[in-house]
Protein backbone atom coordinates (compact mmCIF):
# COMPACT_ATOMS: atom_id res chain seq x y z
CA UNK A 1 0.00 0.00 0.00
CA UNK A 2 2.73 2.30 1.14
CA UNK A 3 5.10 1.23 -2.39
CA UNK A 4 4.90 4.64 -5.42
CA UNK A 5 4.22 2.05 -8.09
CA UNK A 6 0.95 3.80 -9.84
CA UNK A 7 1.75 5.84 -12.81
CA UNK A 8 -0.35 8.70 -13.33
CA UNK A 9 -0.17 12.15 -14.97
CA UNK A 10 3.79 11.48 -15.28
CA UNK A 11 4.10 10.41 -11.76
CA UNK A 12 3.85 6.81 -9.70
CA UNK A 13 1.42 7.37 -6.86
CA UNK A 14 0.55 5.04 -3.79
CA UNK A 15 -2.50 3.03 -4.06
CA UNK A 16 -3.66 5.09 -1.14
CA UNK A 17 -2.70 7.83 -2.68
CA UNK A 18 -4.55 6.84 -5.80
CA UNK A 19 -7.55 6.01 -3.67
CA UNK A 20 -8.21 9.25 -2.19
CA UNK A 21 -8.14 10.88 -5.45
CA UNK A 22 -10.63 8.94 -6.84
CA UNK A 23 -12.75 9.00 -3.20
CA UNK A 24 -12.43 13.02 -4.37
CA UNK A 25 -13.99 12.65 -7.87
CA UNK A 26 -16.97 10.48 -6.42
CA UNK A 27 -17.85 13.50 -3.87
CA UNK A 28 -17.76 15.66 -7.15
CA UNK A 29 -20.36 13.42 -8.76
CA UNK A 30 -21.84 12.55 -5.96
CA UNK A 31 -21.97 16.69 -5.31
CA UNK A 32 -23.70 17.33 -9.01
CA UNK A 33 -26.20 15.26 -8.46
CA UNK A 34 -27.63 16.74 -5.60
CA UNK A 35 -27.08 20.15 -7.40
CA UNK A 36 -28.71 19.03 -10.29
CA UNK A 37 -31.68 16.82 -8.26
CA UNK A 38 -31.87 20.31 -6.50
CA UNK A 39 -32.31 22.77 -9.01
CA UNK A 40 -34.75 20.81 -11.29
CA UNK A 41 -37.02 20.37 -8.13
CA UNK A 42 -37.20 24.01 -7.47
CA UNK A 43 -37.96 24.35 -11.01
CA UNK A 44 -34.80 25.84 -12.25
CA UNK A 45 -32.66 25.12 -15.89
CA UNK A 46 -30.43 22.71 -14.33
CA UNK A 47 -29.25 22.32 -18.24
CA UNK A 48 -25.89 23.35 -16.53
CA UNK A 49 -25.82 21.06 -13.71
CA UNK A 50 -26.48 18.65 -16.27
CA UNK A 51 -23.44 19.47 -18.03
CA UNK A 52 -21.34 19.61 -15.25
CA UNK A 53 -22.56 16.35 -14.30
CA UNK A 54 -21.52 14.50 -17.14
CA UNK A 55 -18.11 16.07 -16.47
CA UNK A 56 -17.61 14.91 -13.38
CA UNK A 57 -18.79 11.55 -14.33
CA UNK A 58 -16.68 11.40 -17.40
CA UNK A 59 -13.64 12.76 -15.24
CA UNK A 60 -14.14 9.85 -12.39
CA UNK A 61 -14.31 7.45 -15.82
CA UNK A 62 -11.52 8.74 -17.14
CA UNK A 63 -9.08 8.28 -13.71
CA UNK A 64 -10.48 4.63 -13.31
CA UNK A 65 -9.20 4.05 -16.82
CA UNK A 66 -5.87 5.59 -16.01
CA UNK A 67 -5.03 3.93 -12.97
CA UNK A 68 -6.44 0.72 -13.44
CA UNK A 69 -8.81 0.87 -10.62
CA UNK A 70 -12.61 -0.49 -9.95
CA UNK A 71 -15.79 1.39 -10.09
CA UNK A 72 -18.36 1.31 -7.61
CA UNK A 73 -21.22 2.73 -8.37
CA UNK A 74 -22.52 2.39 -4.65
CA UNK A 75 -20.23 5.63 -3.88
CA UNK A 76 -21.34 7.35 -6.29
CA UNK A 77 -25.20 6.88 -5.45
CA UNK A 78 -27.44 9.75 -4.23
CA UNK A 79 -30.58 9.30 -3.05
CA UNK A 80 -33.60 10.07 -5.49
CA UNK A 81 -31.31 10.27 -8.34
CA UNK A 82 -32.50 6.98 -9.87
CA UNK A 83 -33.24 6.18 -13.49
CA UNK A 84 -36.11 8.74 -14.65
CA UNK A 85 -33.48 11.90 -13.24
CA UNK A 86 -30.54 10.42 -14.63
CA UNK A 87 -32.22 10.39 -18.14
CA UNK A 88 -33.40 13.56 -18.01
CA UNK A 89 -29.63 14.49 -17.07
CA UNK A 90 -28.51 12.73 -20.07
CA UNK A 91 -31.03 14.50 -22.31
CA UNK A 92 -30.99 17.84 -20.96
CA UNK A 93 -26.54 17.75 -21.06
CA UNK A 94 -27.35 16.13 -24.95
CA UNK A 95 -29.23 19.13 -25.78
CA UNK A 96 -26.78 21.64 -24.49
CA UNK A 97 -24.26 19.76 -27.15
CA UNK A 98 -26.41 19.69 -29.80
CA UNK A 99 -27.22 23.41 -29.29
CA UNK A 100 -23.15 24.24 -29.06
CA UNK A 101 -22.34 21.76 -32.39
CA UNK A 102 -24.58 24.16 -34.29
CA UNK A 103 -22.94 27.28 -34.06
């Protein structure tokens, strides 16, 4: 646990190290969720927590790919973000990149 033999971003990293980096990034998603879940129940565009949602998310992806680690979905759960909220998520971030393709 304690041995610097993770390369990332040029460097070599402890697994605990690693860890707590990606721990980080699953607050961040974990963080837009409940941003987004917040602002589309008060009735707000949350077209921009949508987008910043799918950054986080593809951020998190992105590290897991890099440093060879495991998803769990479980930390990056929020309660009463289930299926209907994530698709509107998906939709409402699609739309935002369909609308900046254009122009």
């Amino acid at each position: 646990m304690n041995e610097t033999n993770v390369p990332y971003n040029g460097k070599l990293h402890t697994r605990y190290e690693i860890n707590q980096m990606q721990r980080a990034l699953e607050r961040k998603v974990r963080s837009a969720k409940r941003k987004y879940l917040a602002e589309s129940e008060a009735g707000l565009d949350a077209s921009r927590s949508a987008v910043q949602l799918k950054a986080a998310h593809q951020q998190l992806q992105q590290f897991i790919r890099d440093t060879g680690g495991k998803a769990d979905s479980s930390r990056t759960g929020v309660a009463g973000f289930g299926r209907s909220a994530a698709s509107k998520a998906t939709w409402s971030n699609r739309k935002i990149i369909d609308n900046a393709n254009r122009y």
